[in-house]
PDB file of N, CA and C in Angstrom:
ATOM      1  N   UNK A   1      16.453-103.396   0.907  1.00  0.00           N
ATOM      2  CA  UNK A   1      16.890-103.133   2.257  1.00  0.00           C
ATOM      3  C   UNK A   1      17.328-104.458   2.893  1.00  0.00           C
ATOM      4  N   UNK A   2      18.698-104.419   3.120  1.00  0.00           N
ATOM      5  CA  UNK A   2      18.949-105.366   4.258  1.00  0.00           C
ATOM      6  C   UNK A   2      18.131-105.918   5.024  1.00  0.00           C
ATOM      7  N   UNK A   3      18.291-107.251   5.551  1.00  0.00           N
ATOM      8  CA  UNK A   3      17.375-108.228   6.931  1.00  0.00           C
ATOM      9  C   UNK A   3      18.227-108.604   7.498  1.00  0.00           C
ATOM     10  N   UNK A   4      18.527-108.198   8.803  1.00  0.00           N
ATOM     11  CA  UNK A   4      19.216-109.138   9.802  1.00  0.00           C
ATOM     12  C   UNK A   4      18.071-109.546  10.682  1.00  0.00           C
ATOM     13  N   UNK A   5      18.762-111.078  10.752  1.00  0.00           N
ATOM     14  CA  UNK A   5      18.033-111.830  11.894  1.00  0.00           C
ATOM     15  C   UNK A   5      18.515-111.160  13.708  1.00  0.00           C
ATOM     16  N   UNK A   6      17.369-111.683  14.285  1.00  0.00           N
ATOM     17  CA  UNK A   6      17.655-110.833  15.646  1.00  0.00           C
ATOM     18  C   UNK A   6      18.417-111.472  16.424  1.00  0.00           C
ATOM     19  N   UNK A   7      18.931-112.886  15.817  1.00  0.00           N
ATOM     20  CA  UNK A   7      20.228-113.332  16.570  1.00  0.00           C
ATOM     21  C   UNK A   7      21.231-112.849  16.448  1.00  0.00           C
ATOM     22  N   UNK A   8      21.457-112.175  15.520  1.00  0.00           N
ATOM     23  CA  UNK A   8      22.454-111.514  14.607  1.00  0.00           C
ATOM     24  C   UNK A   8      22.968-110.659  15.206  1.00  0.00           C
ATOM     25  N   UNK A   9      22.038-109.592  16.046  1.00  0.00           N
ATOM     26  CA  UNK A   9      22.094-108.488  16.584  1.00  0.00           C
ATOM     27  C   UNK A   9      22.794-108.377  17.820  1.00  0.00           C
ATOM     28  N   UNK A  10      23.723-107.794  18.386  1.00  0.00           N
ATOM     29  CA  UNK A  10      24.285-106.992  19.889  1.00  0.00           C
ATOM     30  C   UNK A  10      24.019-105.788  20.234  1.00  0.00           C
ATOM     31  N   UNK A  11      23.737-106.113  21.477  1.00  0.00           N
ATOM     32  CA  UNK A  11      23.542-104.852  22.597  1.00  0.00           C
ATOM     33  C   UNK A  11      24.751-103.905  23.060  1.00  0.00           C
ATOM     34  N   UNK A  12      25.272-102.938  22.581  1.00  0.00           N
ATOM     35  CA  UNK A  12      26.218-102.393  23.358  1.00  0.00           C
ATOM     36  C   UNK A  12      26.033-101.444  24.345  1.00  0.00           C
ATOM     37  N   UNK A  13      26.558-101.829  25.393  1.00  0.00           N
ATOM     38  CA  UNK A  13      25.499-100.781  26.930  1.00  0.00           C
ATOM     39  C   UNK A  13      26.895 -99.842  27.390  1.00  0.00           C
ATOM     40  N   UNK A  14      27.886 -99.984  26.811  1.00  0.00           N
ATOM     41  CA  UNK A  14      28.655 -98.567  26.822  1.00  0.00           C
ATOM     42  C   UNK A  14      28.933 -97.578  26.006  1.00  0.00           C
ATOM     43  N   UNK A  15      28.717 -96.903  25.712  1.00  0.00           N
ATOM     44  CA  UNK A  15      29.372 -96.078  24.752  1.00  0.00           C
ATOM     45  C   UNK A  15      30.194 -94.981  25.015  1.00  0.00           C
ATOM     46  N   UNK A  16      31.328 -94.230  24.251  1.00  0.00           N
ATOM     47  CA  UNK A  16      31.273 -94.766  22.769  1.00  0.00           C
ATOM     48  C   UNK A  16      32.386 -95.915  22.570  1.00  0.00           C
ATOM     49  N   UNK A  17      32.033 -96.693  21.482  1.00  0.00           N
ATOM     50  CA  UNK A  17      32.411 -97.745  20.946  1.00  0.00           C
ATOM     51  C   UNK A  17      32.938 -97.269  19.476  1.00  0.00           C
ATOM     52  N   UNK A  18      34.050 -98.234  19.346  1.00  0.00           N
ATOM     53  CA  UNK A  18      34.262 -98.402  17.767  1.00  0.00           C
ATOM     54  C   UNK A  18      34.975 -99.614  17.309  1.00  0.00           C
ATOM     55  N   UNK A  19      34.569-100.101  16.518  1.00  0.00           N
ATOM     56  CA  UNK A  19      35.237-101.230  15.296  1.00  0.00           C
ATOM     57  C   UNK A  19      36.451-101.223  15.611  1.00  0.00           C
ATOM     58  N   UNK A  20      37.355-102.247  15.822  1.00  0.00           N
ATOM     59  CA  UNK A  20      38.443-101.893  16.104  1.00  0.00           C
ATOM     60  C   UNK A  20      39.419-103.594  15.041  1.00  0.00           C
ATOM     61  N   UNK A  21      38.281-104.404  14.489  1.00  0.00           N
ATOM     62  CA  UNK A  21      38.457-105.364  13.862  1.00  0.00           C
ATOM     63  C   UNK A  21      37.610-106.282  12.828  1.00  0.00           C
ATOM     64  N   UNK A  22      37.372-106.677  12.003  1.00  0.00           N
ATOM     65  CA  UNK A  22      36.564-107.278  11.032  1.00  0.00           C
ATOM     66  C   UNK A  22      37.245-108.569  10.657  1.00  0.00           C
ATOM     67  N   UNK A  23      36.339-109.369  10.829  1.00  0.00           N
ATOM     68  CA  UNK A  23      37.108-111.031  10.912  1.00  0.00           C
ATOM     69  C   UNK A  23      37.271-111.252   9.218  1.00  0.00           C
ATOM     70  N   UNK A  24      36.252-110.964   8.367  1.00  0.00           N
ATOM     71  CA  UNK A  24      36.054-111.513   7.141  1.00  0.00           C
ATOM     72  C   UNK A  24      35.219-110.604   6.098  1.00  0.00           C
ATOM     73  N   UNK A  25      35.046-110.889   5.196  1.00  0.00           N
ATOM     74  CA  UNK A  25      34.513-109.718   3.495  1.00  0.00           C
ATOM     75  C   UNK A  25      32.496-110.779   4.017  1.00  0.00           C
ATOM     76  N   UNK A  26      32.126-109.813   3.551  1.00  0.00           N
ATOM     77  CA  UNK A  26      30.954-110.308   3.002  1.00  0.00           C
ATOM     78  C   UNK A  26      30.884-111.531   2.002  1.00  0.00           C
ATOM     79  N   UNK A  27      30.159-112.864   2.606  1.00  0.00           N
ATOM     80  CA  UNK A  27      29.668-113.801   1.826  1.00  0.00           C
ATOM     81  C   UNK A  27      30.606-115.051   2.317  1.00  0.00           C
ATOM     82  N   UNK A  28      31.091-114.538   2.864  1.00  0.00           N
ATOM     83  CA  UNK A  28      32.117-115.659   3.303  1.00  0.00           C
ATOM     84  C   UNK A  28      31.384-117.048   4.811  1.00  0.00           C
ATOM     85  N   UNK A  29      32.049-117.946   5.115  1.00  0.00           N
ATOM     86  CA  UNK A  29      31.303-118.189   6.113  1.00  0.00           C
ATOM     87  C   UNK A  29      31.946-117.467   7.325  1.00  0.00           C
ATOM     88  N   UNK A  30      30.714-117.430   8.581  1.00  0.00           N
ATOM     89  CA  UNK A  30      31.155-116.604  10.162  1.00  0.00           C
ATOM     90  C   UNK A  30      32.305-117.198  10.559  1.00  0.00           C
ATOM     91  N   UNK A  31      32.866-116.597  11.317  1.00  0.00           N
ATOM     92  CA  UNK A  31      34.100-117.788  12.662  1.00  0.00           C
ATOM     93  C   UNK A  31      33.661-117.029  13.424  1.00  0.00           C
ATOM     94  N   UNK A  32      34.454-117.670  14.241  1.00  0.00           N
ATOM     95  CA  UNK A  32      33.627-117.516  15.834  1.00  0.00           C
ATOM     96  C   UNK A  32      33.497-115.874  16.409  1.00  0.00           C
ATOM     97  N   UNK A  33      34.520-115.148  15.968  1.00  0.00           N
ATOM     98  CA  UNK A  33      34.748-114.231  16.327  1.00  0.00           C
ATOM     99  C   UNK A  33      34.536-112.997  15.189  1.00  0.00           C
ATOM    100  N   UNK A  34      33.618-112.544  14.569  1.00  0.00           N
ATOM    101  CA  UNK A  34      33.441-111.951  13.397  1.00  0.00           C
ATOM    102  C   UNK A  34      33.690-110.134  13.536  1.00  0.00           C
ATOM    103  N   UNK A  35      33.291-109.584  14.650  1.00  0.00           N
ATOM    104  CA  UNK A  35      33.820-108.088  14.806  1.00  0.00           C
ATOM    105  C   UNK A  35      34.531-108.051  16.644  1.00  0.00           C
ATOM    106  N   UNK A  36      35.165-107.066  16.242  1.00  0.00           N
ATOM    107  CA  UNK A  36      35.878-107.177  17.605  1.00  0.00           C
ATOM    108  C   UNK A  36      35.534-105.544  17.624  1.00  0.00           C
ATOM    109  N   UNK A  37      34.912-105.196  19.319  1.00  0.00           N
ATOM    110  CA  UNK A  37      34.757-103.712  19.719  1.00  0.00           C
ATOM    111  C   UNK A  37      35.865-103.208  20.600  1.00  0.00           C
ATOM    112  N   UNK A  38      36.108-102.267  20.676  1.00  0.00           N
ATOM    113  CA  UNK A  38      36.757-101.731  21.994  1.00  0.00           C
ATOM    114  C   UNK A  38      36.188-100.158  22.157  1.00  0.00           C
ATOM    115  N   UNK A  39      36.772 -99.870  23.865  1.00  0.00           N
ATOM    116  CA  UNK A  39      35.822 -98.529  24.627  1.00  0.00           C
ATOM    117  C   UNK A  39      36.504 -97.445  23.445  1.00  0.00           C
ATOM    118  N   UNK A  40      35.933 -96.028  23.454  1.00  0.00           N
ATOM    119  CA  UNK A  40      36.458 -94.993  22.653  1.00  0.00           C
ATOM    120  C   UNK A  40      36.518 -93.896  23.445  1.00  0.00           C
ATOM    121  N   UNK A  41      37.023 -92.707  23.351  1.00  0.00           N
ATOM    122  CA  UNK A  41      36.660 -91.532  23.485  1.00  0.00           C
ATOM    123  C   UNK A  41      36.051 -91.033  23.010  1.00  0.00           C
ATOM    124  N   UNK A  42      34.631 -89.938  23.687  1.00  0.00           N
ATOM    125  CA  UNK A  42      33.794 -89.372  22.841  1.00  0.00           C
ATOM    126  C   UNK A  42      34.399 -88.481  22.013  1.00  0.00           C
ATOM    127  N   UNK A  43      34.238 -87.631  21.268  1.00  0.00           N
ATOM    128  CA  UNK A  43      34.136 -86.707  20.034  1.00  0.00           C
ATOM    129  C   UNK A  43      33.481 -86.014  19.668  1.00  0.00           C
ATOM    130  N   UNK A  44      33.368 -84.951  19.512  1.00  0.00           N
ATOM    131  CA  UNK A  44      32.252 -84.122  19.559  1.00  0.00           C
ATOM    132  C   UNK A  44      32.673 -82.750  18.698  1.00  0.00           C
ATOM    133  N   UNK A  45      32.289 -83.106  16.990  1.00  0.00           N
ATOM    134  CA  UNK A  45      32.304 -82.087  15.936  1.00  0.00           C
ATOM    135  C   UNK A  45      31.588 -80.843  15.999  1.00  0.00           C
ATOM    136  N   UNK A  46      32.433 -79.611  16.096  1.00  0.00           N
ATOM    137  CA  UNK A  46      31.635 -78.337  16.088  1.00  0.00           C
ATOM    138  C   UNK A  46      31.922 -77.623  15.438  1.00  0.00           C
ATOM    139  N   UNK A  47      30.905 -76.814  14.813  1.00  0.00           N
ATOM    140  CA  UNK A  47      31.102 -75.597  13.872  1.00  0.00           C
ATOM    141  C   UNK A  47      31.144 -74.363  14.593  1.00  0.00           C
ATOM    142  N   UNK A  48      32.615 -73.343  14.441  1.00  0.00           N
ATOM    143  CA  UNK A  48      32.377 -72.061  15.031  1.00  0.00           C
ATOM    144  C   UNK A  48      32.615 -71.320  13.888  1.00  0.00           C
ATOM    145  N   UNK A  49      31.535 -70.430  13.915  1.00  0.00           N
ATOM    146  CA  UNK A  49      31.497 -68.925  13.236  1.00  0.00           C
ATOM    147  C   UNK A  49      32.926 -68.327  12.490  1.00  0.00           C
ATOM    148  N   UNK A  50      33.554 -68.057  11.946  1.00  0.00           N
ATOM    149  CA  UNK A  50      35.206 -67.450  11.444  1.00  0.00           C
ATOM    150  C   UNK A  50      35.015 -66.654  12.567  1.00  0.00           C
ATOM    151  N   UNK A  51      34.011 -65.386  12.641  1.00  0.00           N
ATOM    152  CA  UNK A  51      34.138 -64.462  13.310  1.00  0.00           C
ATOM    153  C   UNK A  51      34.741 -64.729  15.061  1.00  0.00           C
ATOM    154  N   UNK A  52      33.897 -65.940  15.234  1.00  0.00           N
ATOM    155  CA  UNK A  52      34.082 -66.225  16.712  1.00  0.00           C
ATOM    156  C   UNK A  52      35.539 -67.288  16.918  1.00  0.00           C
ATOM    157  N   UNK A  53      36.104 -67.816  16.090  1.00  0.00           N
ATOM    158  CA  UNK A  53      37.149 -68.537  16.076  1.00  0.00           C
ATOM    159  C   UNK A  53      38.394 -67.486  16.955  1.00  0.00           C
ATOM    160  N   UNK A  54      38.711 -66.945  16.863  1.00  0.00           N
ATOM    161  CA  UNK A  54      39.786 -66.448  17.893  1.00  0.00           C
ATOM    162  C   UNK A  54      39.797 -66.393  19.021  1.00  0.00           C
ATOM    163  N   UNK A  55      38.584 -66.675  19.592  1.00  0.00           N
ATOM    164  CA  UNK A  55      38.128 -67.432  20.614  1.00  0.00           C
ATOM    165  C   UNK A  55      38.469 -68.843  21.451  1.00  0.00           C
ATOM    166  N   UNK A  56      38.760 -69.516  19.835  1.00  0.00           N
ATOM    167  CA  UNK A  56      38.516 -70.883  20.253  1.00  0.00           C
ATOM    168  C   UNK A  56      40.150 -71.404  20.116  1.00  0.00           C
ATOM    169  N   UNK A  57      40.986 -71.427  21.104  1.00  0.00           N
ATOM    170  CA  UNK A  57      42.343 -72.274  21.198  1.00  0.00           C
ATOM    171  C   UNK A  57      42.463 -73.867  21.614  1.00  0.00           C
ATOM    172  N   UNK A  58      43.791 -74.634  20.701  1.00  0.00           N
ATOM    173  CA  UNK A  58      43.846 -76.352  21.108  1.00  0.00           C
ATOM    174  C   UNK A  58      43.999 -75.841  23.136  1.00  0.00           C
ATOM    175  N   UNK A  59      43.490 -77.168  23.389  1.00  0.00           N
ATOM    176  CA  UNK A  59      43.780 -77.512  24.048  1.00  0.00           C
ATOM    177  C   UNK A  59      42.918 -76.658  25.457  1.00  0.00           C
ATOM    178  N   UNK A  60      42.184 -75.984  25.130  1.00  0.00           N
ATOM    179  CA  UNK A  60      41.223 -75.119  26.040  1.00  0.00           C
ATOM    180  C   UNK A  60      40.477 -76.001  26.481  1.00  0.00           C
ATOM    181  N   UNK A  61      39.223 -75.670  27.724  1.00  0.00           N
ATOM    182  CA  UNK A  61      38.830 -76.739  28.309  1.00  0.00           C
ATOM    183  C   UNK A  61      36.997 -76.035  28.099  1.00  0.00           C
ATOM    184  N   UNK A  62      36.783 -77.066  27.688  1.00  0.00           N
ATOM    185  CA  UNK A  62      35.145 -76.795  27.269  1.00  0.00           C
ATOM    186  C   UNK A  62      33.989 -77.445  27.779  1.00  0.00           C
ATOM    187  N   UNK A  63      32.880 -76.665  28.149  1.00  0.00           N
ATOM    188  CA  UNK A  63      32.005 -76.937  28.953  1.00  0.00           C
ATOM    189  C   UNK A  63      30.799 -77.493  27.755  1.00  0.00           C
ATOM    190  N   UNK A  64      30.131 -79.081  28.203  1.00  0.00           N
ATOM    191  CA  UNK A  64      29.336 -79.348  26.989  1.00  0.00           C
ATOM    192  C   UNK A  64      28.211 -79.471  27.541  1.00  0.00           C
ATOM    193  N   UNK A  65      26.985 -78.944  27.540  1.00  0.00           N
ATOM    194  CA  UNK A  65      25.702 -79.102  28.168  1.00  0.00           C
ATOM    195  C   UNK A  65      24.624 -80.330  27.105  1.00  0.00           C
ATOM    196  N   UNK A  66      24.504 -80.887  28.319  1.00  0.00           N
ATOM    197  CA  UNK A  66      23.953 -82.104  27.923  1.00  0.00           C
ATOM    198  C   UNK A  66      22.014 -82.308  28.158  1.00  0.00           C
ATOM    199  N   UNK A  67      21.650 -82.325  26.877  1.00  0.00           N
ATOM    200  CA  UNK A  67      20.184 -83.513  27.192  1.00  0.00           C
ATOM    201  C   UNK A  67      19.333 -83.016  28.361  1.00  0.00           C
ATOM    202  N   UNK A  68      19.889 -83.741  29.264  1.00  0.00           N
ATOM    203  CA  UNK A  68      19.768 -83.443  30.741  1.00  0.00           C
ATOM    204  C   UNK A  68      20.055 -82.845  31.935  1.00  0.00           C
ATOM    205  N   UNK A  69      20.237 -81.611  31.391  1.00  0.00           N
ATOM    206  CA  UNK A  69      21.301 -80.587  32.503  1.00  0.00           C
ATOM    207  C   UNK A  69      22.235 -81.093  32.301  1.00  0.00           C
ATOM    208  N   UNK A  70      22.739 -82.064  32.508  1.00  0.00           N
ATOM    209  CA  UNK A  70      24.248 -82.264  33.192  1.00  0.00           C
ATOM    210  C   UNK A  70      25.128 -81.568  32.525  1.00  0.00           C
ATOM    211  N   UNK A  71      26.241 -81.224  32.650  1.00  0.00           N
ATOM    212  CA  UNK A  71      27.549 -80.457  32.156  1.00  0.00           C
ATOM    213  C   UNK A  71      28.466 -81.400  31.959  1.00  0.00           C
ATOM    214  N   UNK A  72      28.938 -81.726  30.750  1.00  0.00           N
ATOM    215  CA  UNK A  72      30.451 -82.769  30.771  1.00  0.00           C
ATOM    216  C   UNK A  72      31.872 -81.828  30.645  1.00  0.00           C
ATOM    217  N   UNK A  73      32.842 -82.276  30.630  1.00  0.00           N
ATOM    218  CA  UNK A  73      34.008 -81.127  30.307  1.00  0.00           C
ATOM    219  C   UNK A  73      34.718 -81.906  29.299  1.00  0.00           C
ATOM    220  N   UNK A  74      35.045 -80.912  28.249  1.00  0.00           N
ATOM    221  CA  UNK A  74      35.693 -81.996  27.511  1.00  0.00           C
ATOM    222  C   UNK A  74      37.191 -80.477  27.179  1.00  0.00           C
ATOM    223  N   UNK A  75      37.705 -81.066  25.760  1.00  0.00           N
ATOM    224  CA  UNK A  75      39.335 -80.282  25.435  1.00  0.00           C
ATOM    225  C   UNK A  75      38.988 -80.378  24.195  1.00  0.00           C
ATOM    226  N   UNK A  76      39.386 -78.854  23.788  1.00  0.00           N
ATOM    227  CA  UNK A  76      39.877 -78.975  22.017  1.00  0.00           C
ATOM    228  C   UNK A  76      40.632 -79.445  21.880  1.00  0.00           C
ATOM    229  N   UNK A  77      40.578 -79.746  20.705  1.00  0.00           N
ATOM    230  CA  UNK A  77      41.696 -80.655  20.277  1.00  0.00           C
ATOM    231  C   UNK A  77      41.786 -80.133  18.183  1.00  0.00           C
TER     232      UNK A  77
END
């Protein structure tokens, strides 16, 4: 199993995030700038039933219940 040191480590306090760059291969030495992030759109993979699929059209507007009550709205896609 892998060890990273805890300097090593970043906090990301937005999400979602994704990779959007990789400075260098494994084994090499760091530069200054070794991953680069940028903001994302969430995403959110779902399985519907065949039966219930005629239901489900692009571009419809969908209600996602969250965790905590809250309601987000999101779009097929």
């Amino acid at each position: 199993m892998p060890i990273v040191p805890k300097t090593e480590l970043a906090f990301v306090k937005q999400m979602p995030i994704h990779v959007t760059d990789v400075a260098h291969d494994v084994g090499y030495p760091i530069p200054q700038t070794l991953v680069a992030l940028a903001p994302s759109a969430l995403k959110i993979d779902v399985l519907v039933p065949s039966d219930q699929s005629k239901f489900v059209h692009t571009d419809s507007v969908a209600d996602i219940y969250l965790a905590d009550d809250n309601v987000a709205k999101g779009k097929v896609a």
